[in-house]
Protein backbone atom coordinates (compact mmCIF):
# COMPACT_ATOMS: atom_id res chain seq x y z
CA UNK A 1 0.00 0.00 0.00
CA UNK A 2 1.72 3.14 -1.01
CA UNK A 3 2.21 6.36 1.27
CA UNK A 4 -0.96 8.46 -0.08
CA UNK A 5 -3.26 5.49 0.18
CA UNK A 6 -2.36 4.45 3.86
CA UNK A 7 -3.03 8.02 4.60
CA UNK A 8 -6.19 8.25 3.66
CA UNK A 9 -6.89 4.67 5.64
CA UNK A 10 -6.12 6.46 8.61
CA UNK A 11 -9.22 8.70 8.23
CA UNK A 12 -12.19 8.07 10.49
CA UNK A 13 -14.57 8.86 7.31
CA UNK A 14 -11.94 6.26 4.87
CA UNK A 15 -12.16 3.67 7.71
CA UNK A 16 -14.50 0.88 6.31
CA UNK A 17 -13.58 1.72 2.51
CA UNK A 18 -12.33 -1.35 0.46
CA UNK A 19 -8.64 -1.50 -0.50
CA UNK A 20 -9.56 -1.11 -4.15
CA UNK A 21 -11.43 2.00 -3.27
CA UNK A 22 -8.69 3.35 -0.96
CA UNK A 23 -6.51 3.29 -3.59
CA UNK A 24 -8.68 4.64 -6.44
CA UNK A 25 -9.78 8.19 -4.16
CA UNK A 26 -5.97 8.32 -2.66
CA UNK A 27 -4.62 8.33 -6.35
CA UNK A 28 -6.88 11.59 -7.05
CA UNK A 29 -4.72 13.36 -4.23
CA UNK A 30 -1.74 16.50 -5.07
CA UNK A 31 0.71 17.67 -2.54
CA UNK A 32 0.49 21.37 -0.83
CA UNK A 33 3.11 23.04 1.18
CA UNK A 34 2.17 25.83 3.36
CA UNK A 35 4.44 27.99 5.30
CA UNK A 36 4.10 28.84 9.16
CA UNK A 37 1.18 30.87 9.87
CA UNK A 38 -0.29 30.35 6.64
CA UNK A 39 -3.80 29.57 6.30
CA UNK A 40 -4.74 26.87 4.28
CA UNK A 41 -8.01 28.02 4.11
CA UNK A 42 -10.48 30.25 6.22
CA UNK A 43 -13.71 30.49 7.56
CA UNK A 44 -16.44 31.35 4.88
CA UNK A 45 -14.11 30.36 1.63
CA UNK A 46 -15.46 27.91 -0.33
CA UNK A 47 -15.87 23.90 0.74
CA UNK A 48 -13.89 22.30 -2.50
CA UNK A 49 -11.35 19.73 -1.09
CA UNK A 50 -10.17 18.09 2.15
CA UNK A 51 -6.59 18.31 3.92
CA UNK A 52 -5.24 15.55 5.20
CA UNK A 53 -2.00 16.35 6.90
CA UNK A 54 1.21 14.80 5.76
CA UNK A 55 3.83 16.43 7.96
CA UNK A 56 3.61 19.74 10.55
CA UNK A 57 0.99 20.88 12.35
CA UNK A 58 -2.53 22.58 11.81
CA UNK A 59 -5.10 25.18 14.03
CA UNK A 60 -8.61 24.44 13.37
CA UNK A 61 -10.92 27.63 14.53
CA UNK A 62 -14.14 29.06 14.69
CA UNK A 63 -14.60 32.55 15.01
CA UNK A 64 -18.36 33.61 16.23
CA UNK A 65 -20.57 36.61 14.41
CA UNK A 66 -19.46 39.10 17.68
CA UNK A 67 -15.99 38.67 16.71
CA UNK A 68 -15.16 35.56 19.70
CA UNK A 69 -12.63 32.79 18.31
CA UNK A 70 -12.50 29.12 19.82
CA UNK A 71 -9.72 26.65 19.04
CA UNK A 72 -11.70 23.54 17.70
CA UNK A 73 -8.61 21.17 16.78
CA UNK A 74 -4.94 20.86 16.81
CA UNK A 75 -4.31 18.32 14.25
CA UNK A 76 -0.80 16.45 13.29
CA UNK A 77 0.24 13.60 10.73
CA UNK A 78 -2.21 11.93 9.55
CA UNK A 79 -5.55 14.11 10.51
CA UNK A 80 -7.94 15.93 7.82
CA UNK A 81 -9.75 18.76 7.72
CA UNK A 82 -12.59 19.80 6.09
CA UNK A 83 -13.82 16.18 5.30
CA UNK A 84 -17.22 17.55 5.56
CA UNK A 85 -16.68 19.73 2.13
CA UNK A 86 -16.44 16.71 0.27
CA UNK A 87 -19.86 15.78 1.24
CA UNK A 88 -21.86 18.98 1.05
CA UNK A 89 -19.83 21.77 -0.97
CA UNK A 90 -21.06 24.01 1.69
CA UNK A 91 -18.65 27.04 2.55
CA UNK A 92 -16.12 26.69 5.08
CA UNK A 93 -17.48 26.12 8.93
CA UNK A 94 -14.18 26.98 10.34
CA UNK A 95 -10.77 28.70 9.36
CA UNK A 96 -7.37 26.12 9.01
CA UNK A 97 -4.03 27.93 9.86
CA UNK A 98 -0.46 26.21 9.82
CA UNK A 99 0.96 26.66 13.01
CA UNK A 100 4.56 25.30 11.55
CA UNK A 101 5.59 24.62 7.85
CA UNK A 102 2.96 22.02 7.10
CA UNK A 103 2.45 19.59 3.83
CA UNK A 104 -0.80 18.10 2.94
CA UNK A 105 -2.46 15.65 0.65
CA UNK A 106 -5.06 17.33 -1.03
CA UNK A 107 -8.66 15.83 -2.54
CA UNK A 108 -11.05 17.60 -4.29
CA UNK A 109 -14.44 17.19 -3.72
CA UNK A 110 -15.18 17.33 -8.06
CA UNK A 111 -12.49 14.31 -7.65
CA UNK A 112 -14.36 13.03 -4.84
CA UNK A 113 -17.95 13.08 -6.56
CA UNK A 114 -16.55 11.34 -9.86
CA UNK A 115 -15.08 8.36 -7.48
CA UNK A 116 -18.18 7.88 -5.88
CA UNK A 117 -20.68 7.95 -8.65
CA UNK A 118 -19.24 4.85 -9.54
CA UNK A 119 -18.90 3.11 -6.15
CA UNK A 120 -21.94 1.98 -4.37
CA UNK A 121 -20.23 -0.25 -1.81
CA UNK A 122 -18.03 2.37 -0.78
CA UNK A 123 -21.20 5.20 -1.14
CA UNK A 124 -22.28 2.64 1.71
CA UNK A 125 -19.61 2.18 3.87
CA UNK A 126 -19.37 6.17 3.95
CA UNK A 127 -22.64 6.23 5.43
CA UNK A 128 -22.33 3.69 7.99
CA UNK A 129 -19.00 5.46 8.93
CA UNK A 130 -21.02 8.94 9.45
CA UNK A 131 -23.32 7.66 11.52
CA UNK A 132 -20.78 5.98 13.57
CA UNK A 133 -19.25 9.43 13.78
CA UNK A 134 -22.93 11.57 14.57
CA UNK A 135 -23.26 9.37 17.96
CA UNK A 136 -19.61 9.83 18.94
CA UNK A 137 -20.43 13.64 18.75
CA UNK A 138 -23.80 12.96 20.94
CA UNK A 139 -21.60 11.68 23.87
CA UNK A 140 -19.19 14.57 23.49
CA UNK A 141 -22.26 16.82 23.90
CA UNK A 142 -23.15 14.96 27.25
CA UNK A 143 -19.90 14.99 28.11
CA UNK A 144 -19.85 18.82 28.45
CA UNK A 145 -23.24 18.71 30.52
CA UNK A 146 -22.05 15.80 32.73
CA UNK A 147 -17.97 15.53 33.30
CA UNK A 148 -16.43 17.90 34.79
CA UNK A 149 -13.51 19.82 33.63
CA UNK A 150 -10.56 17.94 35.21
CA UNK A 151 -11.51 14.88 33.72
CA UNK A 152 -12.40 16.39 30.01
CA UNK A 153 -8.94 17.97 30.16
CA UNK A 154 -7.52 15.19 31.11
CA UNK A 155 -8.73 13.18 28.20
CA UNK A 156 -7.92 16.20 25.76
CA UNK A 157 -4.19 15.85 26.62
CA UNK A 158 -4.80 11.55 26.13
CA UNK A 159 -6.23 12.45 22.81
CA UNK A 160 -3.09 14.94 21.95
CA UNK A 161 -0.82 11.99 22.94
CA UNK A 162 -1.01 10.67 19.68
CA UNK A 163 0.72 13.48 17.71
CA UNK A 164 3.41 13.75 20.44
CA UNK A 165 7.05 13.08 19.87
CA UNK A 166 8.53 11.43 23.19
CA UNK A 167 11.87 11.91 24.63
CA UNK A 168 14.40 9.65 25.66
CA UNK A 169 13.17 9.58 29.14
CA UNK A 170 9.60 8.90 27.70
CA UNK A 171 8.39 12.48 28.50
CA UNK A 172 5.72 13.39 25.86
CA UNK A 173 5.97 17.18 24.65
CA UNK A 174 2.60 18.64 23.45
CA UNK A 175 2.73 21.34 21.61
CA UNK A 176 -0.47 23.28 23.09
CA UNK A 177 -1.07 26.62 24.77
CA UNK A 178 -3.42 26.96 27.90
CA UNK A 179 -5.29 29.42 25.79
CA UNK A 180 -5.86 26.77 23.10
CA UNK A 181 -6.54 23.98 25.23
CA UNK A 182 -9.42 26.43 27.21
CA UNK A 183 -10.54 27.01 23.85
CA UNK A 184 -10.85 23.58 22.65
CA UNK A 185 -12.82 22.53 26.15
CA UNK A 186 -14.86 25.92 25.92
CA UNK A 187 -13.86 27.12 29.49
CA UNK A 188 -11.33 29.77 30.57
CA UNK A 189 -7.87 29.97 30.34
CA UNK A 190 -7.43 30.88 34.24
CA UNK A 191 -9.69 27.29 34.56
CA UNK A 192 -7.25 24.80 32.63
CA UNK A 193 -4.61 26.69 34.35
CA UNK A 194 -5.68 25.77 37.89
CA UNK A 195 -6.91 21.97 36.69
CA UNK A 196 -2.63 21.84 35.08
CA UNK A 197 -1.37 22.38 37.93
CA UNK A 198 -3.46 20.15 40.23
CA UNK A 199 -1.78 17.54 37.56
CA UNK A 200 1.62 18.94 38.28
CA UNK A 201 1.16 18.54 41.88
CA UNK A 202 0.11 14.89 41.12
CA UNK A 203 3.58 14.13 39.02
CA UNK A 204 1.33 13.56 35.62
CA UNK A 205 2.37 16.58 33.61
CA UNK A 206 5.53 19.42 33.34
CA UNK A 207 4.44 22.99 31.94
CA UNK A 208 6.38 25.23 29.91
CA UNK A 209 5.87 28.61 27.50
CA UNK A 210 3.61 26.73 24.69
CA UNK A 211 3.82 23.15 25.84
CA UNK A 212 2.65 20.76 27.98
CA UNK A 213 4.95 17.87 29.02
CA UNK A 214 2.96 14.75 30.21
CA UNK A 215 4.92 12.61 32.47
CA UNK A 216 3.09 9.61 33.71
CA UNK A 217 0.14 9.06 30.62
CA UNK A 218 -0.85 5.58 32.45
CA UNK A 219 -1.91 8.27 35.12
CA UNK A 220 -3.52 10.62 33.08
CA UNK A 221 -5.36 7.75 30.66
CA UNK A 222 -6.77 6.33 34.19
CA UNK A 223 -8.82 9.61 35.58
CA UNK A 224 -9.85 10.52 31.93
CA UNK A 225 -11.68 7.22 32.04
CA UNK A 226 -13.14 8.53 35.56
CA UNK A 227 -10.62 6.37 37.82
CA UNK A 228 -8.80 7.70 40.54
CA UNK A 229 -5.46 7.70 40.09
């Protein structure tokens, strides 16, 4: 399986997709390179492709009618965005900046549309993976109402863990702000502060200026999950 192909396998919306059909959409894919603080697209433009990261790192925000932005995603290797454009062509629901120098793999959505037309099985398989995806949203929604914010950060870092590079002593660095990380759990920045350092005081994670260092993830997996640790 070549490089583009086993990207696009790694997508939650690509997951049940044949081979055969992995192959055929991944083939329809051209290489972008985007510099630091370049966006690869913003809120409003028009919904004609989706990213799918190939190296760096991306900001995916939302910025409200009164002028408010929230920090919806930070995505590494192997995440898309704007998956949702190849569906409905709708305009862009949220801006995509490069927070480093940043490559992508880039499908079109007329590229997308021609694929499908032909593909029934895999017009199939998309749906069953969408509504796979609408009830993992539903029990993000309750978790907002029901877990409190200690345990929701906790399992934002866990979910960050997978873009992290670790160091030799096993330390994993996340590249995340407190701002963005307030952002992303819709809460204050003065709240994930205090919750960070009740996890510093418990040995799980090291801060630093734009990064949070998590030292003991068996820890930190444990009371995302709701278990003491």
């Amino acid at each position: 399986m070549d490089k583009q192909t086993k990207l696009i396998r790694g997508l939650p919306l690509m997951a049940r997709l044949a081979n055969e059909d992995l192959q055929a959409i991944a083939s329809t894919g051209t290489r972008r390179s985007f510099r630091a603080k370049e966006f690869l697209f913003r809120q409003g433009d028009e919904g004609d492709s989706i990213h799918v990261v190939v190296t760096g790192r991306l900001r995916v925000s939302y910025t409200s009618p009164n002028g408010d932005e929230s920090t919806l995603a930070m995505m590494g290797p192997g995440e898309a965005c704007g998956d949702l454009s190849l569906l409905d062509g709708r305009p862009r629901s949220a801006a995509a900046l490069a927070t480093e120098a940043t490559e992508t793999l880039v499908i079109s959505r007329h590229a997308f549309l021609s694929w499908i037309a032909t593909r029934p099985k895999a017009a199939l398989a998309l749906l069953e993976t969408l509504s796979l995806l609408v009830r993992r949203t539903d029990v993000a929604l309750a978790e907002l109402a029901f877990v409190d914010l200690s345990h929701r950060l906790a399992k934002c870092l866990v979910n960050l863990l997978d873009d992290a590079k670790s160091t030799a002593s096993g330390v994993a660095k996340l590249k995340v702000t407190q701002s963005e990380l307030a952002a992303m759990l819709g809460v204050t920045r003065e709240s994930v502060n205090k919750e960070l350092n009740a996890f510093v005081d418990r040995g799980w994670v090291a801060l630093s200026r734009g990064s949070v260092s998590v030292q003991d993830a068996t820890a930190l997996e444990a009371h995302s999950a709701g278990e003491e640790g």
